[in-house]
Protein backbone atom coordinates (compact mmCIF):
# COMPACT_ATOMS: atom_id res chain seq x y z
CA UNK A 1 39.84 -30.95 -22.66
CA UNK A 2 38.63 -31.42 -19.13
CA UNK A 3 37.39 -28.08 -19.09
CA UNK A 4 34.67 -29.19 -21.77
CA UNK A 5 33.10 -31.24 -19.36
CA UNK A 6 31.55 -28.12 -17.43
CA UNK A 7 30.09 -26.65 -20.81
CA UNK A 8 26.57 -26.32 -21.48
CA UNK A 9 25.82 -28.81 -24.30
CA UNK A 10 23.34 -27.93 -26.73
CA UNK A 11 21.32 -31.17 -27.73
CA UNK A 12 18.18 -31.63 -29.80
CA UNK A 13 14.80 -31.21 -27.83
CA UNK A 14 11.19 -31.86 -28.85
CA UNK A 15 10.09 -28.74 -30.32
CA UNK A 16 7.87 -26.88 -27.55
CA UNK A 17 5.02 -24.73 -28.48
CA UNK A 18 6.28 -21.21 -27.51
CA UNK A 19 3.07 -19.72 -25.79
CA UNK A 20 3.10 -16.04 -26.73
CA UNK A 21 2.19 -13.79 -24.18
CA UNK A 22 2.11 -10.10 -25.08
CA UNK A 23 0.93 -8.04 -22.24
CA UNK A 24 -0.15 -4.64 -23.15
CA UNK A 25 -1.64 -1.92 -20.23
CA UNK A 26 -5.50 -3.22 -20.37
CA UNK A 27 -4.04 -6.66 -19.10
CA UNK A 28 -2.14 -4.91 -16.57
CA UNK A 29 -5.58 -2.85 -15.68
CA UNK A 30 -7.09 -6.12 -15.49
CA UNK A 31 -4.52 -8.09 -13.25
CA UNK A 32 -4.80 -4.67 -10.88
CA UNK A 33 -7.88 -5.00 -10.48
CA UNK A 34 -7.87 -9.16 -9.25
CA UNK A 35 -4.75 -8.00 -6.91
CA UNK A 36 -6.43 -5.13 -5.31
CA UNK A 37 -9.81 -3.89 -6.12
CA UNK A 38 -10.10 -1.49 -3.99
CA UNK A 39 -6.14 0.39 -5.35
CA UNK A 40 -7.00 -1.30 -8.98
CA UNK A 41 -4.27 -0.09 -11.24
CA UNK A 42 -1.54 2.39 -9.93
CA UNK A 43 1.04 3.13 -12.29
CA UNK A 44 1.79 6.96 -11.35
CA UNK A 45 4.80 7.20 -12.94
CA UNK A 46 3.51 6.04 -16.49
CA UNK A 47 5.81 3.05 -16.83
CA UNK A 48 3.34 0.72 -18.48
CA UNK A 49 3.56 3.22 -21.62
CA UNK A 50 7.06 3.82 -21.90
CA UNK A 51 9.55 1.86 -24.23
CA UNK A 52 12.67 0.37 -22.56
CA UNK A 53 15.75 0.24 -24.22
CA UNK A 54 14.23 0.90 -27.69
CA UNK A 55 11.82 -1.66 -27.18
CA UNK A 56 8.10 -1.78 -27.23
CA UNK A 57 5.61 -1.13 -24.81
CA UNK A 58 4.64 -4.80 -24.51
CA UNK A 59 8.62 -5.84 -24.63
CA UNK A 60 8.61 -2.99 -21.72
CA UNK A 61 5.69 -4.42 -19.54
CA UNK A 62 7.18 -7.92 -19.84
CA UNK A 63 10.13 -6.61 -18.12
CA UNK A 64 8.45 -5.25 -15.43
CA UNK A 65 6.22 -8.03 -14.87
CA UNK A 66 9.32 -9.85 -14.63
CA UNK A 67 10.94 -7.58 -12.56
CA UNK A 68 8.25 -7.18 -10.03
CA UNK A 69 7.52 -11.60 -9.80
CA UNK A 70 11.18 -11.83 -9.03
CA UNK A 71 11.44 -9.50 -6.76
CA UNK A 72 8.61 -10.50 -4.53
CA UNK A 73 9.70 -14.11 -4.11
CA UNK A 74 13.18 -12.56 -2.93
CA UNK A 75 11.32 -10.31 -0.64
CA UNK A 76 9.64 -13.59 0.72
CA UNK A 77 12.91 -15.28 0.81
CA UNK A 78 14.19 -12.45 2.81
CA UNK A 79 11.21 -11.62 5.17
CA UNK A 80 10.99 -15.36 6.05
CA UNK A 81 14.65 -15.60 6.66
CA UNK A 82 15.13 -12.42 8.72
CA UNK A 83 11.90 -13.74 11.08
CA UNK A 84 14.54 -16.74 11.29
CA UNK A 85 17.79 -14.97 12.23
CA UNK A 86 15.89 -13.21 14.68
CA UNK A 87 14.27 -15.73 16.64
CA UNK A 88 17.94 -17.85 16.66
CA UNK A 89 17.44 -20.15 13.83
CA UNK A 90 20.50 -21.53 12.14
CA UNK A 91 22.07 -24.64 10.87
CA UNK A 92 23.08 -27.49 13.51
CA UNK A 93 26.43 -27.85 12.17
CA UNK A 94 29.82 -24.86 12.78
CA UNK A 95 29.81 -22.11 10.35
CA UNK A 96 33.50 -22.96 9.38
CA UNK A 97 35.83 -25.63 8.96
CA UNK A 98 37.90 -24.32 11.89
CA UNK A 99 34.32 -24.81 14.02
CA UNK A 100 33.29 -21.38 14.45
CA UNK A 101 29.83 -21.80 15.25
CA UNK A 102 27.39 -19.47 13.42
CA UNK A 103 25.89 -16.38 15.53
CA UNK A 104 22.85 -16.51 16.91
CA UNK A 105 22.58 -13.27 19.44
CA UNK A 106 22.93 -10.76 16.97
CA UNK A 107 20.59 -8.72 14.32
CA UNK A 108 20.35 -10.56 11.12
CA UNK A 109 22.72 -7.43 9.11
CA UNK A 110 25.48 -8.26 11.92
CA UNK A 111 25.24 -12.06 11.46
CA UNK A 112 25.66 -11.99 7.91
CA UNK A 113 28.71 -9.65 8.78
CA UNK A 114 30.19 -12.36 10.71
CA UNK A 115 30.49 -14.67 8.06
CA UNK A 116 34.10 -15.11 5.96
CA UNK A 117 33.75 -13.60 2.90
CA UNK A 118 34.63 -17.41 1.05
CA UNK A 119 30.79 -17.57 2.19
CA UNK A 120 29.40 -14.18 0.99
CA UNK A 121 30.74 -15.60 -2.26
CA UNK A 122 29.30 -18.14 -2.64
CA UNK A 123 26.05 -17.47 -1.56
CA UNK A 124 26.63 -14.21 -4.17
CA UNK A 125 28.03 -17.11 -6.95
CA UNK A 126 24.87 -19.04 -6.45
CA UNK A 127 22.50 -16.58 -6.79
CA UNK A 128 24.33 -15.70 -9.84
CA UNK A 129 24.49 -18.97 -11.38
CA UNK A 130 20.37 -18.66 -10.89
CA UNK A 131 19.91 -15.71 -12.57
CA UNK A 132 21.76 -16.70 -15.98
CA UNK A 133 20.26 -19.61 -15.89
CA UNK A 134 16.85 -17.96 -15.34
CA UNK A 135 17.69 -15.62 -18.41
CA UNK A 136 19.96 -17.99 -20.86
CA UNK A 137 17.93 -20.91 -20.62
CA UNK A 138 14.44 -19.28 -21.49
CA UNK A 139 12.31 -21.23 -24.49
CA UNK A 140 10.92 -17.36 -24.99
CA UNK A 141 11.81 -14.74 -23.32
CA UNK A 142 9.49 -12.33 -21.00
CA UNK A 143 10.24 -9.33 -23.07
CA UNK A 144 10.24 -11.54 -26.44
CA UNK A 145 6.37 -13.04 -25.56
CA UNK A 146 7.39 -15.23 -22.89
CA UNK A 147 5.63 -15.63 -19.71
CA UNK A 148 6.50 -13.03 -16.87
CA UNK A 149 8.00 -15.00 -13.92
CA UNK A 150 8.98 -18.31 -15.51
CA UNK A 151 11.66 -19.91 -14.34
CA UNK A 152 13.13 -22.62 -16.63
CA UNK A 153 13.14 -25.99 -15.97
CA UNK A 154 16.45 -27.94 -15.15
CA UNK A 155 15.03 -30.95 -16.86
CA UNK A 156 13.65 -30.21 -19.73
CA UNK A 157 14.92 -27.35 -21.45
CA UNK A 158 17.07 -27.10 -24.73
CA UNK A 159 20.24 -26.97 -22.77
CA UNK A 160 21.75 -30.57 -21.51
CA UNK A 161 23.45 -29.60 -17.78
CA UNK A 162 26.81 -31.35 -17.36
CA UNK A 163 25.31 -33.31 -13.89
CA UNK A 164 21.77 -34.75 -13.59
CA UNK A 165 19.53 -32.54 -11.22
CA UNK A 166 16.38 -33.97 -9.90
CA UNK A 167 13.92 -31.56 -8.92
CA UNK A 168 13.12 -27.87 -10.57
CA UNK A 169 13.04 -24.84 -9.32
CA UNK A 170 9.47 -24.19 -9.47
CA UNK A 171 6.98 -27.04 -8.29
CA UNK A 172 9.79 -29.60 -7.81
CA UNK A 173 7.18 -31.94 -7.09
CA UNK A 174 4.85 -31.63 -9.79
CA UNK A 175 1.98 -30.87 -7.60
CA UNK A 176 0.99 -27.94 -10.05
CA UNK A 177 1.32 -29.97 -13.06
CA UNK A 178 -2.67 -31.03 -13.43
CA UNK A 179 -3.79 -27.67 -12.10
CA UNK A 180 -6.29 -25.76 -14.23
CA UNK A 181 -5.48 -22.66 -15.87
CA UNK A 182 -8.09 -21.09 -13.55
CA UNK A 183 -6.33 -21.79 -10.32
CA UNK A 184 -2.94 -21.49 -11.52
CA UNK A 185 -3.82 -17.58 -12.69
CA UNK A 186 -5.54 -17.46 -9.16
CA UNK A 187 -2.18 -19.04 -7.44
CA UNK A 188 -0.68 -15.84 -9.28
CA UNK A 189 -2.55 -13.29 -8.10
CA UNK A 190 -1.65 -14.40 -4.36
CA UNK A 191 2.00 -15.07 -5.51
CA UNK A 192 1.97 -11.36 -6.69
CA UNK A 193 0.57 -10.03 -3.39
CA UNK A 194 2.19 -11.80 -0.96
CA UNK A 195 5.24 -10.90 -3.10
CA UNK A 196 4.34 -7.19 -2.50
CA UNK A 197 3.12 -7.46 1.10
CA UNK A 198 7.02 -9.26 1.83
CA UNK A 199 8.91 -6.38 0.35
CA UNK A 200 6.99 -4.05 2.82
CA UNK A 201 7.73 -6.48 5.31
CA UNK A 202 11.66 -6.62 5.04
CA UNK A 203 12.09 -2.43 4.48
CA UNK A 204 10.19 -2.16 7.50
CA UNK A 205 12.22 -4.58 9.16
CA UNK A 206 15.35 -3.26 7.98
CA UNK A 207 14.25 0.44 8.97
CA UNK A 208 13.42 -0.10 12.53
CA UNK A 209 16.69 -2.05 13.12
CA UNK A 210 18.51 1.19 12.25
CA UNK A 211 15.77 3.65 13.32
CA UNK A 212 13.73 2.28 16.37
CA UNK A 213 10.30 3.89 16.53
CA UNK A 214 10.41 3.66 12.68
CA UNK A 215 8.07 1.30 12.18
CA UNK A 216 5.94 1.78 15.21
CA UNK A 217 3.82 -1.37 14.98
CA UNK A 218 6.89 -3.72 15.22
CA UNK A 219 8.89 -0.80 17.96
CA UNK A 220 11.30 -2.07 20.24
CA UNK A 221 10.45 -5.98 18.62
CA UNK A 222 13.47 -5.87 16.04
CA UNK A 223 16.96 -5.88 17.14
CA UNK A 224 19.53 -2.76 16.41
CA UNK A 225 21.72 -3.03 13.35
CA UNK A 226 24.85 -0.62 13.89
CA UNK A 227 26.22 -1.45 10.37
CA UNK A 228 25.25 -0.95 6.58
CA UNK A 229 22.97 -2.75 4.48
CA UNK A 230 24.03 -1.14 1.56
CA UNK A 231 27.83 -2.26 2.03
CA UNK A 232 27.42 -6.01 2.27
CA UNK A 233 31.02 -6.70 2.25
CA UNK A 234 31.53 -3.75 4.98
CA UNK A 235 32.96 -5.82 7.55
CA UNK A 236 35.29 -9.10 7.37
CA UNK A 237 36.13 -8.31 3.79
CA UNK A 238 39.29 -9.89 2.17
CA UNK A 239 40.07 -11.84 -0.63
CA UNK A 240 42.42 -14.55 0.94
């Protein structure tokens, strides 16, 4: 049926060498030390040694590698885009179809209030459709031996999407393609602190627009936020 159309299709692919990349604690010791040398490796609460969901320790360190790649690039998502919002930045054209033009005189948390919820959804759908791709379309996965952080290609994986799409997530342009191993580990070791450095970034952000003086380096610099973080769908919430 036309439904079909929209269905992943499964086709035949070259067979790709499946790197395997099992992490144990004395790579993570290692890594700590490139990051930071003067912290090295912090791991107070032991999680490097425990066993997720059954799993091993190197299954369990995969996941957190994983964990902790993603989440910095969404920190830097969010830390560059809040700079944005603040300083007025937005798109030239109305927010809605009716015209309403998108805010530009408010805190970030109140602007993203002001949208309909149609466009909380999406954004929300998008981010979704991202993250199973990120997971489903994996040649290994990161807690299987796969490589913490990898994001699948759109290209060239083993699954055929139903529309052509051009560029890739990561290094659309293949800039990174000839790079030696030695700078691309290098390029991951500033990817991984920048990544940390952006998640202080946005919390501290985010804590002096509800607590002013929280933060004192960046006092009186961010605007007030009178609503909730944690209830994204606090105000202008409905379905239709």
């Amino acid at each position: 049926g036309a439904a079909s159309a929209f269905a992943p299709i499964k086709t035949p692919a070259t067979p790709r060498a499946a790197v395997k990349v099992q992490e144990s604690k004395s790579d993570l010791v290692e890594l700590a030390g490139k990051c930071n040398p003067a912290v090295k490796f912090f791991d107070p609460l032991n999680l490097a040694e425990q066993n997720f969901w059954g799993t091993s320790e190197e299954a369990t360190i995969g996941f957190l590698r994983h964990a902790e790649i993603k989440h910095g690039r969404i920190a830097m998502f969010a830390f560059v885009g809040f700079i944005a919002q603040s300083n007025g930045v937005k798109w030239p054209w109305p927010m809605t179809l009716e015209g309403t033009p998108f805010p530009t005189d408010a805190a970030p948390g109140a602007q993203w209030d002001a949208i309909p919820s149609a466009a909380k959804w999406q954004i929300i759908c998008f981010a979704a459709i991202f993250e199973l791709w990120g997971e489903g379309a994996l040649a290994t996965h990161y807690m299987k031996g796969g490589k913490a952080g990898e994001f699948p290609s759109f290209k060239d994986g083993d699954i055929s999407l139903p529309h052509p799409v051009p560029f890739d997530l990561y290094d659309p342009f293949g800039f990174s393609k000839k790079a030696s191993a030695e700078k691309k580990a290098a390029g991951l070791v500033k990817e991984i602190n920048n990544g940390r450095l952006a998640q202080i970034g946005i919390m501290g952000c985010l804590a002096e627009s509800k607590v002013e003086g929280a933060v004192p380096a960046i006092a009186g610099k961010i605007a007030h936020y009178d609503g909730d973080y944690m209830a994204p769908f606090e105000a202008n919430f409905h379905l239709f």
